[in-house]
N, C-alpha and C. Protein backbone atom coordinates (compact mmCIF):
# COMPACT_ATOMS: atom_id res chain seq x y z
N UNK A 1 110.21 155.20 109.85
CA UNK A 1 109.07 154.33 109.63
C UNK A 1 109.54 152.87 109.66
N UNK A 2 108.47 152.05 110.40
CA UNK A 2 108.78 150.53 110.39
C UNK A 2 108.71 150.02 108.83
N UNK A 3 109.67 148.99 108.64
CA UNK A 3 109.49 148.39 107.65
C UNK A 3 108.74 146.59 107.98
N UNK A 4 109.83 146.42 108.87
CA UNK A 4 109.47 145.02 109.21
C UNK A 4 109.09 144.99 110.81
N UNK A 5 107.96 145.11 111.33
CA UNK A 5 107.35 145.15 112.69
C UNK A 5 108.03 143.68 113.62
N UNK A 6 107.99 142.40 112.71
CA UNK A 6 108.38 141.31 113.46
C UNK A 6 109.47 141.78 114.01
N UNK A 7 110.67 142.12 113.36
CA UNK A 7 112.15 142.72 113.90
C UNK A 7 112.74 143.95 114.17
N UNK A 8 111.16 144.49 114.32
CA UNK A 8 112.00 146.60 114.80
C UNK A 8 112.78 146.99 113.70
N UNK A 9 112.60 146.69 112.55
CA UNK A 9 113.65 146.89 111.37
C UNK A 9 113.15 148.17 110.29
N UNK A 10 113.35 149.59 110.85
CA UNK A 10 113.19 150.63 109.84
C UNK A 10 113.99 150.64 108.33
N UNK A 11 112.75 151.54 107.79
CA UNK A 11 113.74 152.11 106.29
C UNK A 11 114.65 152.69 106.43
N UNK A 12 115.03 153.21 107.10
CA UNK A 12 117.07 153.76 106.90
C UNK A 12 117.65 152.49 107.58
N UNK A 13 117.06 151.29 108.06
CA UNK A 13 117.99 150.60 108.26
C UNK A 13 118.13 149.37 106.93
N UNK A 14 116.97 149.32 106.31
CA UNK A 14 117.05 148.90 104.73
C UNK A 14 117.76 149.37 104.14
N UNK A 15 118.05 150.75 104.20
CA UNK A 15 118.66 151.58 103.05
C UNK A 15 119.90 151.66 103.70
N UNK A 16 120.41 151.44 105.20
CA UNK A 16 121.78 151.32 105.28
C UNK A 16 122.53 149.85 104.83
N UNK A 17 121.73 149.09 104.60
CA UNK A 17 121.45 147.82 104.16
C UNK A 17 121.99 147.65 102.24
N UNK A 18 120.71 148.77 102.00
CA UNK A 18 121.25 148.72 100.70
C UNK A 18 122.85 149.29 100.13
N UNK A 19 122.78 150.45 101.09
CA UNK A 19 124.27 151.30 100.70
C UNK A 19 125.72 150.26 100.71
N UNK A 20 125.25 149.73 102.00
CA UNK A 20 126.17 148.67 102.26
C UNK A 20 126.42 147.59 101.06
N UNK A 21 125.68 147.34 100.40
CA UNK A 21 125.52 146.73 99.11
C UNK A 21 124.81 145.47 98.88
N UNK A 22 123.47 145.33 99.71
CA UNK A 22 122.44 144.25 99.49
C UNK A 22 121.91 145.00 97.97
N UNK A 23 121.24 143.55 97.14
CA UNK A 23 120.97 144.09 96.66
C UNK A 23 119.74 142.73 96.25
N UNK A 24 119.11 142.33 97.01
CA UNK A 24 118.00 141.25 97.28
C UNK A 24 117.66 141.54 98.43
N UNK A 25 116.27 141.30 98.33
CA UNK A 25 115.62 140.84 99.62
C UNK A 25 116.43 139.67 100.52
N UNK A 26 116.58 138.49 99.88
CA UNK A 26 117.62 137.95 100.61
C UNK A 26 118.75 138.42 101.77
N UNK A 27 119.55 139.60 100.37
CA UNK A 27 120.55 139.64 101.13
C UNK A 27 120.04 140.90 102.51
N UNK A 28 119.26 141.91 102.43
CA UNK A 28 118.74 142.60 103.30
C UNK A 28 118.01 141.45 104.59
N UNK A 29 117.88 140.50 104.63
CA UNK A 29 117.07 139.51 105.58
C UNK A 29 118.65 138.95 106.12
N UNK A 30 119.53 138.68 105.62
CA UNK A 30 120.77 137.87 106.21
C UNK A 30 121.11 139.07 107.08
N UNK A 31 121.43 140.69 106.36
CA UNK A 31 121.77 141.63 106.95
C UNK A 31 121.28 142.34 108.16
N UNK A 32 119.65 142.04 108.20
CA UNK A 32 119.01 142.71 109.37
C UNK A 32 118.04 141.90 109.78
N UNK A 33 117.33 141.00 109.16
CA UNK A 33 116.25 139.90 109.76
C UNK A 33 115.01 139.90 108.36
N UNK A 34 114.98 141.20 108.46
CA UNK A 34 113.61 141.88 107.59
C UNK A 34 113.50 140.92 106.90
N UNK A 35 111.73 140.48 106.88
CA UNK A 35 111.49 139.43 106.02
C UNK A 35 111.44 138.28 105.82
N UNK A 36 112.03 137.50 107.45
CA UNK A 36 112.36 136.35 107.43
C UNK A 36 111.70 135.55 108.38
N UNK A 37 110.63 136.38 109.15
CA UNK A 37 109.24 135.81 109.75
C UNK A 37 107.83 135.94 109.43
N UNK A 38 106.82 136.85 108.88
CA UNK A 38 105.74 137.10 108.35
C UNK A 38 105.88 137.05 106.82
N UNK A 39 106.95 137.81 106.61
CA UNK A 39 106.58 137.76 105.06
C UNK A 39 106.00 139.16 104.54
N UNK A 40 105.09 139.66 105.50
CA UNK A 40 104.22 140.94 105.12
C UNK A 40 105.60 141.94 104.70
N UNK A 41 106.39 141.98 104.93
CA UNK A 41 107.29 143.28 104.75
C UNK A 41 108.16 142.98 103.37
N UNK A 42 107.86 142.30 102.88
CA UNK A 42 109.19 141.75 101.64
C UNK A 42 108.59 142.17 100.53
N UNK A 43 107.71 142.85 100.32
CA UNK A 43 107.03 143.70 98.70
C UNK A 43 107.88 145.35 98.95
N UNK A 44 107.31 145.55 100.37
CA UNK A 44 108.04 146.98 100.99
C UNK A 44 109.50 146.84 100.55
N UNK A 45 109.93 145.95 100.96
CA UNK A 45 111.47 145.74 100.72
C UNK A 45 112.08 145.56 99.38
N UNK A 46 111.23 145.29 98.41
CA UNK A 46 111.46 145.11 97.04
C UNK A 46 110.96 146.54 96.31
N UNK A 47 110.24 147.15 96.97
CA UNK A 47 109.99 148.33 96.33
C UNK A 47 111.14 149.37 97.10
N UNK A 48 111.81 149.08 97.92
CA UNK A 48 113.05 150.08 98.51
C UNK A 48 114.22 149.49 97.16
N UNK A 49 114.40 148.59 96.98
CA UNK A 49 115.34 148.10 96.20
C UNK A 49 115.26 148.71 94.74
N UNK A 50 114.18 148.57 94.29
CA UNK A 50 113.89 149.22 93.06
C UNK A 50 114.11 150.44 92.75
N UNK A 51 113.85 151.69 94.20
CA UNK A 51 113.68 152.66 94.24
C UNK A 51 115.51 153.27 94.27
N UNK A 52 116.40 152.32 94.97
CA UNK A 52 117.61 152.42 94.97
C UNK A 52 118.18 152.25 93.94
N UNK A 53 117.47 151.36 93.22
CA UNK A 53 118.48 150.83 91.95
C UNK A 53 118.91 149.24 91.90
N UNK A 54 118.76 148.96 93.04
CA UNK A 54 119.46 147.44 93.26
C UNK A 54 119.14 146.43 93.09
N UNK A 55 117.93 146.32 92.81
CA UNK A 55 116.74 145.04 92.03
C UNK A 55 115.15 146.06 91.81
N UNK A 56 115.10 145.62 90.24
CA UNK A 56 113.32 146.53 89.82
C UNK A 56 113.13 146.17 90.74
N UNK A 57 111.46 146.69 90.99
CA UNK A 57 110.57 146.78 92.02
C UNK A 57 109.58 146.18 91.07
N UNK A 58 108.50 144.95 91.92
CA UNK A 58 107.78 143.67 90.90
C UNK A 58 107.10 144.15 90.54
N UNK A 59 106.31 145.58 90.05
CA UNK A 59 105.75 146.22 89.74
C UNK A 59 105.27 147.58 89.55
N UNK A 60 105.31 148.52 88.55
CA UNK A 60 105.24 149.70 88.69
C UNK A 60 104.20 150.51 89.68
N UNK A 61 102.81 149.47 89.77
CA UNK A 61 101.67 150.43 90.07
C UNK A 61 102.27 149.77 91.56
N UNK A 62 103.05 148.96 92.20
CA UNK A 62 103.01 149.31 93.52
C UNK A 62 103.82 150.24 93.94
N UNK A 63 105.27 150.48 93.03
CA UNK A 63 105.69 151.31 93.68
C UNK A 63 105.22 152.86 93.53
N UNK A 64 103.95 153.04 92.57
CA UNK A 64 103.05 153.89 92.72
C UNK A 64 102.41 153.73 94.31
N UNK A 65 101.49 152.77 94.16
CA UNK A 65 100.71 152.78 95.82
C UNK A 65 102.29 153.56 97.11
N UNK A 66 103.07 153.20 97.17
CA UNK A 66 104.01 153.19 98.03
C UNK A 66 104.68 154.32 97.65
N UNK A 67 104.08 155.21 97.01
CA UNK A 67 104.84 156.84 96.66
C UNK A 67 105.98 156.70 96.49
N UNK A 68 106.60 155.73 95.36
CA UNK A 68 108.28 155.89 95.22
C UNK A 68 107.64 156.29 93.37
N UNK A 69 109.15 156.58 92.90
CA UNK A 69 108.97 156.55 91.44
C UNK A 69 109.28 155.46 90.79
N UNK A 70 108.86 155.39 89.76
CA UNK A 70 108.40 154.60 88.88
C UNK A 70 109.87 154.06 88.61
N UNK A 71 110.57 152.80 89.19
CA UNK A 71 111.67 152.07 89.08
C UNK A 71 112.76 152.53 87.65
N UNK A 72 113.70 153.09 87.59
CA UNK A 72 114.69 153.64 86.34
C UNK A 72 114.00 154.31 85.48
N UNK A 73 113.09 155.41 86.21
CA UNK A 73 112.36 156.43 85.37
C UNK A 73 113.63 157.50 85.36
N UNK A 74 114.65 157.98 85.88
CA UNK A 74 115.64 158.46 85.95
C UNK A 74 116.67 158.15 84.83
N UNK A 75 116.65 157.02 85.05
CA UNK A 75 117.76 156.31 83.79
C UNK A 75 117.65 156.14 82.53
N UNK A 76 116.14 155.95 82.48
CA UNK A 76 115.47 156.28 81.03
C UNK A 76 115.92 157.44 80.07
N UNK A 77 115.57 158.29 81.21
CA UNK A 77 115.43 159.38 80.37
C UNK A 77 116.99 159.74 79.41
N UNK A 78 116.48 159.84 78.09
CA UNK A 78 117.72 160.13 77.04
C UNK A 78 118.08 159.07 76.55
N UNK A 79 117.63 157.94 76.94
CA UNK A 79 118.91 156.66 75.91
C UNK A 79 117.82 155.80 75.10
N UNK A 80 116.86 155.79 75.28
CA UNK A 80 115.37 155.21 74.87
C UNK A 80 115.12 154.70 73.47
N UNK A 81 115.82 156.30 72.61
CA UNK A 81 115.49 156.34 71.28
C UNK A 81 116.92 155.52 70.33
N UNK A 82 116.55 154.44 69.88
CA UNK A 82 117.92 154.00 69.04
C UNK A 82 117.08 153.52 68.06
N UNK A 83 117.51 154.03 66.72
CA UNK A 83 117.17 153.05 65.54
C UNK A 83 118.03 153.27 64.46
């Protein structure tokens, strides 16, 4: 799937992006372009980041709309409770 249409720039090439160790929109735009002409693709790109681990995602209910989970719903779980 396209992520960024201006630059032919798919999600496994975000996510080879991320592996590689972006971990901003920034640095994914130096790495592949994504993001650095319309603009429309850089929420997409922040909700891949979140979903990786590498920066939250700016909001939970989008990365609801965008069928990812709910940003360190994984990591949560078990350490939550301290008093």
């Amino acid at each position: 799937m396209y992520v960024c249409s201006c630059h032919a720039v798919t999600e496994q090439r975000i996510q080879r992006e991320i592996a590689a160790g972006a971990a901003t929109p920034r640095e994914i735009a130096k790495g592949c372009g994504a993001g650095t002409d319309c603009g429309s693709c850089v929420r997409r790109i922040q909700a891949l980041l979140g979903h990786h681990g590498a920066r939250p995602c700016p909001t939970s209910r989008l990365a609801a709309r965008l069928g990812l989970p709910e940003p360190g719903a994984a990591a949560v779980s078990g350490g939550a409770e301290a008093a």
